[in-house]
Protein backbone atom coordinates (compact mmCIF):
# COMPACT_ATOMS: atom_id res chain seq x y z
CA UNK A 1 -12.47 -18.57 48.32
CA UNK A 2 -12.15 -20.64 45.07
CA UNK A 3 -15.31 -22.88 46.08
CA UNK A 4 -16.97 -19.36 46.80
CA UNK A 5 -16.45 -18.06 43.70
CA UNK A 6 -18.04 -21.59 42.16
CA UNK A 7 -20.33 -21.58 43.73
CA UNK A 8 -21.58 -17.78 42.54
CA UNK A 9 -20.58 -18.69 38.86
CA UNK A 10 -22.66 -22.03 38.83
CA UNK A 11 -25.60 -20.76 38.41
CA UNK A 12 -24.73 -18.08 35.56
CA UNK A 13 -24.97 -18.65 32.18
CA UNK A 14 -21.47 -18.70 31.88
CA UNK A 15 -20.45 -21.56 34.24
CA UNK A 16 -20.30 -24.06 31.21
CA UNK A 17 -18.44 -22.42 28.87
CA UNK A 18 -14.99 -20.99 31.17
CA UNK A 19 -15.83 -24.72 33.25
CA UNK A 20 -15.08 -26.28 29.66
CA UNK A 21 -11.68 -28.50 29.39
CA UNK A 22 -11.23 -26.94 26.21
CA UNK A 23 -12.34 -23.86 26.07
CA UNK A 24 -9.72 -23.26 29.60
CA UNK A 25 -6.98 -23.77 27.35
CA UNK A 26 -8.37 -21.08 24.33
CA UNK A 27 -9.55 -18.31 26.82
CA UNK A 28 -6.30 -17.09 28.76
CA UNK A 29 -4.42 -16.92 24.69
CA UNK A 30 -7.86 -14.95 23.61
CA UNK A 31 -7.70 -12.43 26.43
CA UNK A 32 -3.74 -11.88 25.82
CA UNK A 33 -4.35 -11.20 22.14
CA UNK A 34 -7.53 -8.98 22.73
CA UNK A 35 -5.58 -7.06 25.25
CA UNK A 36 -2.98 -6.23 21.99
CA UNK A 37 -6.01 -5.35 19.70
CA UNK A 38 -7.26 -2.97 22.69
CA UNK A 39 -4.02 -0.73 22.29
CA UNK A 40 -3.55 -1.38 18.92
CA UNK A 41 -7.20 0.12 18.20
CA UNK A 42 -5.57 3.74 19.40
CA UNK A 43 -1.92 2.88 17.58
CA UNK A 44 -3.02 2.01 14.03
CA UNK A 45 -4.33 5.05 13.56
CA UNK A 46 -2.13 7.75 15.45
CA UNK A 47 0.71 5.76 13.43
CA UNK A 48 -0.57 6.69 10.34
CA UNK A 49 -1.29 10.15 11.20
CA UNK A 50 2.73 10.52 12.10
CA UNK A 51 3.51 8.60 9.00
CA UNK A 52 1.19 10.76 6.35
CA UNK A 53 1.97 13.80 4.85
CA UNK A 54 -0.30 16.55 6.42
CA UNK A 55 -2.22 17.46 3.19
CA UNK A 56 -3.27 13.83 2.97
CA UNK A 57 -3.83 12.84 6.33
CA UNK A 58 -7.70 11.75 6.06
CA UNK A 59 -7.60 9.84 3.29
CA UNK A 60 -4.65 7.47 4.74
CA UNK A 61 -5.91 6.76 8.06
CA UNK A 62 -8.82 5.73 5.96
CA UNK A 63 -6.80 3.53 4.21
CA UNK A 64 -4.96 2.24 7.34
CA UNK A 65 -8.02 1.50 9.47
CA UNK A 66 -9.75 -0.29 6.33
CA UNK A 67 -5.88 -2.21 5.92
CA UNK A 68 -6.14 -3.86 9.02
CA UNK A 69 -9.43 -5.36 8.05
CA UNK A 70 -10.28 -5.14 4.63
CA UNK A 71 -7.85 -8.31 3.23
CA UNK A 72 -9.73 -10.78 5.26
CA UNK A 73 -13.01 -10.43 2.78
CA UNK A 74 -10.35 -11.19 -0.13
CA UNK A 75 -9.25 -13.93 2.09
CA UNK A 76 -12.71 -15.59 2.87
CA UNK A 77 -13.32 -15.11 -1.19
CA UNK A 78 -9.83 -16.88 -2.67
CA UNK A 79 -8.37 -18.88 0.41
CA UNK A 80 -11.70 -21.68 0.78
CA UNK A 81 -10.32 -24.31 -1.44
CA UNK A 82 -7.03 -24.69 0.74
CA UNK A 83 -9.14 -23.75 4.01
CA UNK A 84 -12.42 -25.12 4.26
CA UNK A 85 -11.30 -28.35 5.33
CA UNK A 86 -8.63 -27.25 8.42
CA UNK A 87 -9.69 -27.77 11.84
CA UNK A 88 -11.38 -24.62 13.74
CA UNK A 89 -8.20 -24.55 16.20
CA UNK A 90 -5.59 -24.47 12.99
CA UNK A 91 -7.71 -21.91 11.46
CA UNK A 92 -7.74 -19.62 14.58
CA UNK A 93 -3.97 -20.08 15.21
CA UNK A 94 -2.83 -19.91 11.55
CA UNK A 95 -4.37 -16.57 11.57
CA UNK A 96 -2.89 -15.57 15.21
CA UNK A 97 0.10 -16.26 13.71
CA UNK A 98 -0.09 -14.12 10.21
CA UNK A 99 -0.81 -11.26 12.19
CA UNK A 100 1.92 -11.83 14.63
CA UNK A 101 4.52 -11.68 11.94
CA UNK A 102 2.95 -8.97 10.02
CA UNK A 103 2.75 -6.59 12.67
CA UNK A 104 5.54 -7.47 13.96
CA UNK A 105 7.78 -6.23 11.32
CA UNK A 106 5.99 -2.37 11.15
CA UNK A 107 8.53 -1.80 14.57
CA UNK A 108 11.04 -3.46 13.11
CA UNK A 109 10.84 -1.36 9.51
CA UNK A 110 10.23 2.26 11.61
CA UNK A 111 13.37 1.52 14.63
CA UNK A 112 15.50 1.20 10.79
CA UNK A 113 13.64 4.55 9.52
CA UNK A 114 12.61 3.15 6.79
CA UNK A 115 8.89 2.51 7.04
CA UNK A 116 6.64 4.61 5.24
CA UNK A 117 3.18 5.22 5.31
CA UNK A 118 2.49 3.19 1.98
CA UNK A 119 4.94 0.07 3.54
CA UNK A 120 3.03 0.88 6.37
CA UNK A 121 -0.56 -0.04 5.17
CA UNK A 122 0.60 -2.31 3.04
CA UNK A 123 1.82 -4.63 6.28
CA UNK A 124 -1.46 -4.14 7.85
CA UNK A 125 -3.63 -5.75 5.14
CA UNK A 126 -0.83 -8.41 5.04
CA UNK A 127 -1.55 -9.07 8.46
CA UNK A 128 -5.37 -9.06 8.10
CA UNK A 129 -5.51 -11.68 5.42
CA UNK A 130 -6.57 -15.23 7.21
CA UNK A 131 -8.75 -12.72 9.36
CA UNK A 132 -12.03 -13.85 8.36
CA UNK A 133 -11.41 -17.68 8.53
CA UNK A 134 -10.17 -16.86 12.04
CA UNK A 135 -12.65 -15.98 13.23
CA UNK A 136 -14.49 -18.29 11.94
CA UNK A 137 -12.43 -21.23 13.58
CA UNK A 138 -13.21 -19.71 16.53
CA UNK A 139 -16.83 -19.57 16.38
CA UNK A 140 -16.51 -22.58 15.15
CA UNK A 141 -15.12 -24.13 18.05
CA UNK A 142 -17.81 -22.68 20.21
CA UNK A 143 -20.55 -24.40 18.65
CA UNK A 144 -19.20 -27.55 18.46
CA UNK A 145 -17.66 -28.30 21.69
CA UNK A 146 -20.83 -26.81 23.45
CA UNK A 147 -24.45 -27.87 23.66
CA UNK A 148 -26.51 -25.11 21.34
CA UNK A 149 -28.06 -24.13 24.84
CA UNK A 150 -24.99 -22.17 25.14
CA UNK A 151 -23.85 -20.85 22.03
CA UNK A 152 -24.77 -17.66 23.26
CA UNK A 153 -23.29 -17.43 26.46
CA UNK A 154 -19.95 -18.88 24.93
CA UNK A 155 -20.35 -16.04 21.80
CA UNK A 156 -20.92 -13.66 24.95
CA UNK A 157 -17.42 -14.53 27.10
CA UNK A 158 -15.44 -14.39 23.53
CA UNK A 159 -17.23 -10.76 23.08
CA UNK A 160 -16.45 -9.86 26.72
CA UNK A 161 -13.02 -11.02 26.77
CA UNK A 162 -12.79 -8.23 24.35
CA UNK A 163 -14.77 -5.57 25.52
CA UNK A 164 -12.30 -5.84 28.93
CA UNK A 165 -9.81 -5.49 26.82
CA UNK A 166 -10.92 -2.65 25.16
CA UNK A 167 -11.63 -0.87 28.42
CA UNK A 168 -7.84 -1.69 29.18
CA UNK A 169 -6.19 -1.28 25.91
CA UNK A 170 -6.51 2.24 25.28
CA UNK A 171 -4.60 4.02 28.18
CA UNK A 172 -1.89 1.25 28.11
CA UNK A 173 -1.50 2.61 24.42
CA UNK A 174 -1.31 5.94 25.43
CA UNK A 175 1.00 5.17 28.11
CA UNK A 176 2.86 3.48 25.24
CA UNK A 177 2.93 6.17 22.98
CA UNK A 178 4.22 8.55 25.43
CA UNK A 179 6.88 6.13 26.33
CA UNK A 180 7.67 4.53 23.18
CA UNK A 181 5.64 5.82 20.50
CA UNK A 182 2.89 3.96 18.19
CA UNK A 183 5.10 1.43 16.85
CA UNK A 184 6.03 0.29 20.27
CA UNK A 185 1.84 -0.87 20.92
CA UNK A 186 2.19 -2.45 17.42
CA UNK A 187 4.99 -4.93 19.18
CA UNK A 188 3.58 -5.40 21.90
CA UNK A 189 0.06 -6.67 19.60
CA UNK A 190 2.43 -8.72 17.30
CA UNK A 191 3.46 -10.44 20.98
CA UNK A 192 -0.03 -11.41 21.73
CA UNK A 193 -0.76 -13.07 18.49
CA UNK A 194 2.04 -15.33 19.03
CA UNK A 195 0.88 -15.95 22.11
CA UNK A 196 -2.71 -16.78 20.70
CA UNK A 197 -0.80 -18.57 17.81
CA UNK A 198 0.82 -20.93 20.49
CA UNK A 199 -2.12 -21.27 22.55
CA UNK A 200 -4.26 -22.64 19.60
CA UNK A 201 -1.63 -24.56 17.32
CA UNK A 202 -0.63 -26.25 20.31
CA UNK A 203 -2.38 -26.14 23.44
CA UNK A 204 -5.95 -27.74 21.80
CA UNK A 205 -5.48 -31.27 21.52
CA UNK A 206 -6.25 -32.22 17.70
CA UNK A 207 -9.45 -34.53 18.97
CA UNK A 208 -10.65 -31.90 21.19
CA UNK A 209 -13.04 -30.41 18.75
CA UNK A 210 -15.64 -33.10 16.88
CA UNK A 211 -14.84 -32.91 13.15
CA UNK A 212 -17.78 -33.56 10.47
CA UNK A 213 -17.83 -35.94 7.79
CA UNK A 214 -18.46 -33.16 5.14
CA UNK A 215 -15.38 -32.43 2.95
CA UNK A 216 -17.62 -32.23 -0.45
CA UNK A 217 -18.79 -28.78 0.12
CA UNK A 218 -17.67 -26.21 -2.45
CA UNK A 219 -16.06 -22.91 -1.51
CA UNK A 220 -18.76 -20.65 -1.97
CA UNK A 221 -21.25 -23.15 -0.03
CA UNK A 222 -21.24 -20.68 2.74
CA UNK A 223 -22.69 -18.00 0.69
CA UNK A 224 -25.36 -20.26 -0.96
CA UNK A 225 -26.27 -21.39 2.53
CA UNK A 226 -27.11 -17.26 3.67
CA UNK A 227 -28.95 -17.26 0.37
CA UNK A 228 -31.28 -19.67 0.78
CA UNK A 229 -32.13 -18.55 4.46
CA UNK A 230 -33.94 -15.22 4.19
CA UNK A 231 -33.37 -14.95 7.52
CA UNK A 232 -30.00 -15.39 7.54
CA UNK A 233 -29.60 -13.01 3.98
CA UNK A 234 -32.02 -10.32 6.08
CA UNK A 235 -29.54 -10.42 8.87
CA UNK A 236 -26.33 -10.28 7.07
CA UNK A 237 -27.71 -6.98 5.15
CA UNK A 238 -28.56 -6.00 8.39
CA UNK A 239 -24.94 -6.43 9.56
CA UNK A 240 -23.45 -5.12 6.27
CA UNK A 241 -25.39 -1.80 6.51
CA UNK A 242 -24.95 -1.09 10.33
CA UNK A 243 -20.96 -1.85 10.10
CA UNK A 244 -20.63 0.05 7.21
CA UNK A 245 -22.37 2.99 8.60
CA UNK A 246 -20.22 2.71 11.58
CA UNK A 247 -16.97 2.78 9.54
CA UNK A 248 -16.19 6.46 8.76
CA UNK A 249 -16.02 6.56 12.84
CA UNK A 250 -12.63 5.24 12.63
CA UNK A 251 -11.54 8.51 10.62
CA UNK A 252 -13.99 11.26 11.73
CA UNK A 253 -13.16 10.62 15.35
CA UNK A 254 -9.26 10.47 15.51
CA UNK A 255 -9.38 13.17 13.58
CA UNK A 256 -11.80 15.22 15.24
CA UNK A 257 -10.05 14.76 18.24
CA UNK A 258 -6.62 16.73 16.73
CA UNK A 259 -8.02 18.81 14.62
CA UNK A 260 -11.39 20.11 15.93
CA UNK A 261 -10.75 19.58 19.75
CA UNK A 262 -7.08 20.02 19.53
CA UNK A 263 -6.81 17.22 21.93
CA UNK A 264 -4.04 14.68 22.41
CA UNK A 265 -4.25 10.77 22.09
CA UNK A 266 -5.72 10.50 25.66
CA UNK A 267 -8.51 12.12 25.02
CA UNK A 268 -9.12 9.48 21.51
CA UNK A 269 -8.10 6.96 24.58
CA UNK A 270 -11.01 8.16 26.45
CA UNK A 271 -13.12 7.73 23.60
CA UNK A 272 -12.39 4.12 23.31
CA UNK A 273 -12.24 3.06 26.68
CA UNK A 274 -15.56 4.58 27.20
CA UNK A 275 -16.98 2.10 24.45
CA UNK A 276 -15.00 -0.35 26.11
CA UNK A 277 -16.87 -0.21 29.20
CA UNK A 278 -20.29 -0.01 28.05
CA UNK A 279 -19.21 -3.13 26.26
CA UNK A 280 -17.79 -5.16 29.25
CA UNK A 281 -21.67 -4.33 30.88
CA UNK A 282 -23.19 -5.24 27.61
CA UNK A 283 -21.33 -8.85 27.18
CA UNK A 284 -22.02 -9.66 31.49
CA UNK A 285 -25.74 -9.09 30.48
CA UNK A 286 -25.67 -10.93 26.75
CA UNK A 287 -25.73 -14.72 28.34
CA UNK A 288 -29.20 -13.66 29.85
CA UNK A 289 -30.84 -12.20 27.19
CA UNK A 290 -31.48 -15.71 25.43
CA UNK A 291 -35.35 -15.95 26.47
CA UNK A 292 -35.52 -12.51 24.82
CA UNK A 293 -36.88 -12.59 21.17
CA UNK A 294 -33.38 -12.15 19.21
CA UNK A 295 -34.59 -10.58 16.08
CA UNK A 296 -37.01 -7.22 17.72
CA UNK A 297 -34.17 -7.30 20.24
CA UNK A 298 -31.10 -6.79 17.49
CA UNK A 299 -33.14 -4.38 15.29
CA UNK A 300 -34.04 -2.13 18.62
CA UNK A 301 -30.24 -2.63 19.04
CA UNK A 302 -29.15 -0.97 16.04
CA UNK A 303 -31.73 2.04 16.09
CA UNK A 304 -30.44 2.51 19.81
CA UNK A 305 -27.05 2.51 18.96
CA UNK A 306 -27.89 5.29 16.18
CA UNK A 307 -29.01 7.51 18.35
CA UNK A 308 -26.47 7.42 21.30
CA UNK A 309 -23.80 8.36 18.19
CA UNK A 310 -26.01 11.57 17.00
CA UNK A 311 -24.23 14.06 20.10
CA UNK A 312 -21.29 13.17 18.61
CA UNK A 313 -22.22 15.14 15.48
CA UNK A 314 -24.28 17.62 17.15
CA UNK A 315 -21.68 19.68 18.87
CA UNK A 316 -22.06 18.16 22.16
CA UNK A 317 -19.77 18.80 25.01
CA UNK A 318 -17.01 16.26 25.21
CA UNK A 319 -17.55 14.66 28.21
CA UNK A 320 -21.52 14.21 26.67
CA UNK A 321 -20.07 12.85 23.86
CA UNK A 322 -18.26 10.44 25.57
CA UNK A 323 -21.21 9.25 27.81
CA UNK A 324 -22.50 8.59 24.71
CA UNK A 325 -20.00 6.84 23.10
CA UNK A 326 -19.77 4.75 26.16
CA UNK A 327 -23.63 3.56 25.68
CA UNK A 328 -23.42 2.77 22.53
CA UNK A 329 -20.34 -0.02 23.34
CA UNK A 330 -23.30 -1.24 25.46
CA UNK A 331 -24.72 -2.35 22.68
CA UNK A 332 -22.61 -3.73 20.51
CA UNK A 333 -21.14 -6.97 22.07
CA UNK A 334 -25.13 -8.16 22.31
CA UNK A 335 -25.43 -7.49 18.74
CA UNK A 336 -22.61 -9.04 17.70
CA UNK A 337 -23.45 -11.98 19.92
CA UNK A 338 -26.86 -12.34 19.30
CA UNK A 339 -26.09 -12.38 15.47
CA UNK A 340 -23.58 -14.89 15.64
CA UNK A 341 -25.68 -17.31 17.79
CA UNK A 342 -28.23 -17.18 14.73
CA UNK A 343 -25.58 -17.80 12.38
CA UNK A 344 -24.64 -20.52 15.10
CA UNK A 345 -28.09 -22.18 14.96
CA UNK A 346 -29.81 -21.54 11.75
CA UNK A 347 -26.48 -23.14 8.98
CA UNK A 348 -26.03 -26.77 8.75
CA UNK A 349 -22.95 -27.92 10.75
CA UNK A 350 -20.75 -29.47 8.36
CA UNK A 351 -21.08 -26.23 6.53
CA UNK A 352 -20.72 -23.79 9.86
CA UNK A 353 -17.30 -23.07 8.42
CA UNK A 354 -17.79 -21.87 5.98
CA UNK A 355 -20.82 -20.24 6.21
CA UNK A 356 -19.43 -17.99 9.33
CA UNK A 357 -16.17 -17.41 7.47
CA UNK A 358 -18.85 -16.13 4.25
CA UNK A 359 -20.13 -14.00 6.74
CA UNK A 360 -17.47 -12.58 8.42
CA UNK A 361 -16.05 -11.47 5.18
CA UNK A 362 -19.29 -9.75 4.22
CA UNK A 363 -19.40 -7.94 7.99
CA UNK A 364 -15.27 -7.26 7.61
CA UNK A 365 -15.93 -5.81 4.24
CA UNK A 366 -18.40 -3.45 5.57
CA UNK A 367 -16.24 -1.93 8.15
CA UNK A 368 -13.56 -0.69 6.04
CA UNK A 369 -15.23 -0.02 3.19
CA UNK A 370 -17.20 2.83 5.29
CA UNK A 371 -13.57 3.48 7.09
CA UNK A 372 -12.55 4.40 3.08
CA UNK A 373 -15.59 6.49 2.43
CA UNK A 374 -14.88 8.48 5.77
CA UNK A 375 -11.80 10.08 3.90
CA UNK A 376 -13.65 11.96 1.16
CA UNK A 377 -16.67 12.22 3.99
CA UNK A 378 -14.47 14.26 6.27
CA UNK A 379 -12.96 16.34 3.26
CA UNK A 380 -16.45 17.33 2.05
CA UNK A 381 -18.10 17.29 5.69
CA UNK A 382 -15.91 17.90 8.46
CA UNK A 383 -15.13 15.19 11.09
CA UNK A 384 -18.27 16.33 12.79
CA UNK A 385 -20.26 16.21 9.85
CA UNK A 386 -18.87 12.78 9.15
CA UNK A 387 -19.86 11.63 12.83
CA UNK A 388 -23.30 13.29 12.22
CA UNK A 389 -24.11 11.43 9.01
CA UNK A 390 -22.75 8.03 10.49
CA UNK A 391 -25.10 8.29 13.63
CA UNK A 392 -28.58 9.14 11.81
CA UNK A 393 -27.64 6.56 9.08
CA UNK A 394 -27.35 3.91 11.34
CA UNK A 395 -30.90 4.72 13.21
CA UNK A 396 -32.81 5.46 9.93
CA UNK A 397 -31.31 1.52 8.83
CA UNK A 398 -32.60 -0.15 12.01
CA UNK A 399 -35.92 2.16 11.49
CA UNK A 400 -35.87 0.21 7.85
CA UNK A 401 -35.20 -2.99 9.45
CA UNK A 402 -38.23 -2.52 12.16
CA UNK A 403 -40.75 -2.05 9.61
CA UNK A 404 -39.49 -4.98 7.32
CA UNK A 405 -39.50 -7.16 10.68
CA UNK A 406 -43.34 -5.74 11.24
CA UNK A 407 -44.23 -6.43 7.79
CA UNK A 408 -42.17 -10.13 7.61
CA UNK A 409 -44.45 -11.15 11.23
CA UNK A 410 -47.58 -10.21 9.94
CA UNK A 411 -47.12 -12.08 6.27
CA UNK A 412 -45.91 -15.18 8.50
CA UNK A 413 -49.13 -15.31 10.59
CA UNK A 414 -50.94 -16.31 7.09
CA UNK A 415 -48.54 -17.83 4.97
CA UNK A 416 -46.46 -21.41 5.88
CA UNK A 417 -43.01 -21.43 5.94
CA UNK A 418 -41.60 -24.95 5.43
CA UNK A 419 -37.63 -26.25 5.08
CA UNK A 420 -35.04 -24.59 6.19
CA UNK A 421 -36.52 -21.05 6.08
CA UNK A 422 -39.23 -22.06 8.35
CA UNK A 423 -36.19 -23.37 10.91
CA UNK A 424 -34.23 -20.22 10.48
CA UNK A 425 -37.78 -17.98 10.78
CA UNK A 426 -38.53 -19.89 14.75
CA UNK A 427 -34.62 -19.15 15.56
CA UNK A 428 -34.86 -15.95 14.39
CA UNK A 429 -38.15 -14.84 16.35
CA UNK A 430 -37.18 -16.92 19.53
């Protein structure tokens, strides 16, 4: 049955990257860990809603969902002297680890009674901290131990590792919380980022990934790197604007769920793992979309993913809405691979360190920032105002982004390009 199965995968797109000696030893840690974010998705923010006083509820799940993401910009920003030069698998695992000990202690703090909601975010941005330069080791590590040939299809197994998990996540976490309560899912996370922690700090052999001979670059090289590229600067506003637009989600919907449906966390649950399985289909078809042009392919991405949030906001049934919510998650591992892969192809190298951990900060930023403005949005909106706003925002951006990609093709047809843009433009439009 095993040569049967090889036999099938061989062919795919993804044959090199889980056939990979190295990349063997990272994937069974990743799914483990990505199986705790899955629940913890649901927990972080039903936590917080226990933890808050009523009268204040909105504006500190805000704060909690932006928490567990918004220290790893500050991170990416302060932390490059001491970071830039560590190798991807340290960087993955010292930030597997963080995050095991930080969220760790929230169960630890509430079984005592004495966690409150302010201790409480306070432990989530803690934990969030090396965030950005994890993720950045592990892209990292993708692009150098495989051929550029299959950058995306490697981006794509990372991104569908997740999406799986995010399918499975949610209703263990409501099983959870019925059982054990929110803080329980948070231990059970903190137990898969020690696993992660273990499986990178100590399972990648140290010669396993090719270091670089650059060590001169300067900690904001990443960021001059994105500004030189106008492809790469385009892109990252694109990023920045769809994220951030996609943030207030995170508060509208939990809370729309209690409040305006009167619904329990199952039905939030249902929400998620919805999105979860429109992204598991989304990442199996990302590894074949690399003959597709990537930049008309992520704008058409973002105006799609717009639209399938407008029901949402519109008053749809709930079972429409999540339908809905479930093709959007379609979308979103292919944008988030295709992106990357750009990233991947169009920086320098030596400097692919630092210029994904420049991004991800920018991208991270984005989220919670528009997780904080969906406080004050729900207060002055309703949760299905909130939702309404978010959805046409993010459809009018990749509208934006369509004609500026129109306008960009036609000036390039009668203008040469030359350097690095002109590398970045042909990686961009392949």
């Amino acid at each position: 049955m095993g040569l049967d199965l090889s036999r099938v995968m061989r062919p795919s797109p993804y044959w090199p990257v889980i056939n990979h000696p190295t990349l063997r030893r990272v994937l069974p840690g990743f799914a483990v860990s990505s199986l705790g974010d899955g629940m913890a998705v649901v927990a972080v923010s039903w936590l917080a809603i226990e933890l808050a006083p009523p009268a204040d509820r909105g504006v500190w799940v805000a704060l909690a969902a932006a928490a567990y993401t918004l220290s790893g910009a500050v991170g990416a920003l302060l932390l490059g002297r001491f970071l830039r030069h560590r190798r991807p698998a340290q960087l993955a695992g010292w930030d597997a680890a963080l995050r095991a000990g930080a969220l760790g202690a929230i169960p630890m703090l509430y079984a005592f009674g004495v966690l409150g909601i302010e201790g409480y975010v306070a432990l989530l941005a803690v934990s969030s901290v090396l965030h950005s330069w994890g993720q950045a080791g592990v892209y990292t590590l993708i692009a150098r131990v495989l051929p550029e040939r299959d950058h995306l299809a490697g981006n794509a197994v990372l991104s569908g590792v997740g999406s799986i998990a995010t399918v499975a996540g949610p209703p263990l976490a409501t099983l959870l919380i019925v059982l054990g309560g929110p803080a329980t899912v948070l231990a059970v996370d903190a137990m898969t980022f020690l696993v992660l922690a273990v499986t990178f700090l100590v399972t990648v052999p140290k010669d396993a990934v090719p270091k670089l001979e650059d060590d001169t670059a300067s900690r904001t090289a990443g960021f001059a790197v994105i500004r030189r590229v106008p492809a790469l600067s385009g892109l990252l506003t694109l990023s920045f604007a769809f994220f951030f637009l996609f943030g207030p989600v995170y508060v509208a919907l939990p809370l729309h769920v209690s409040d305006d449906l009167g619904a329990s966390a199952g039905v939030l649950a249902a929400f998620y793992t919805a999105f979860g399985i429109g992204a598991v289909l989304g990442s199996v078809l990302t590894g074949f979309l690399s003959r597709w042009r990537l930049w008309p392919t992520t704008v058409g991405m973002v105006i799609g993913f717009g639209a399938l949030m407008l029901p949402l906001g519109l008053g749809a049934p709930t079972a429409v809405s999540v339908v809905c919510f479930g093709m959007a998650g379609l979308l979103w591992p292919p944008y988030s691979s295709l992106s990357t892969t750009l990233f991947q192809r169009s920086a320098p190298s030596a400097l692919l360190p630092q210029v994904l951990a420049a991004s991800s900060a920018v991208r991270v930023l984005s989220v919670p920032l528009g997780t904080a403005l969906g406080g004050p949005l729900v207060a002055g909106l309703g949760a299905v105002g909130a939702l309404r706003l978010s959805g046409a925002g993010i459809a009018v951006v990749g509208l934006v982004a369509a004609v500026s990609l129109t306008l960009h093709a036609s000036r390039t047809r009668h203008e040469p390009v030359a350097g690095a843009t002109q590398a970045a433009g042909a990686d961009a439009r392949a």
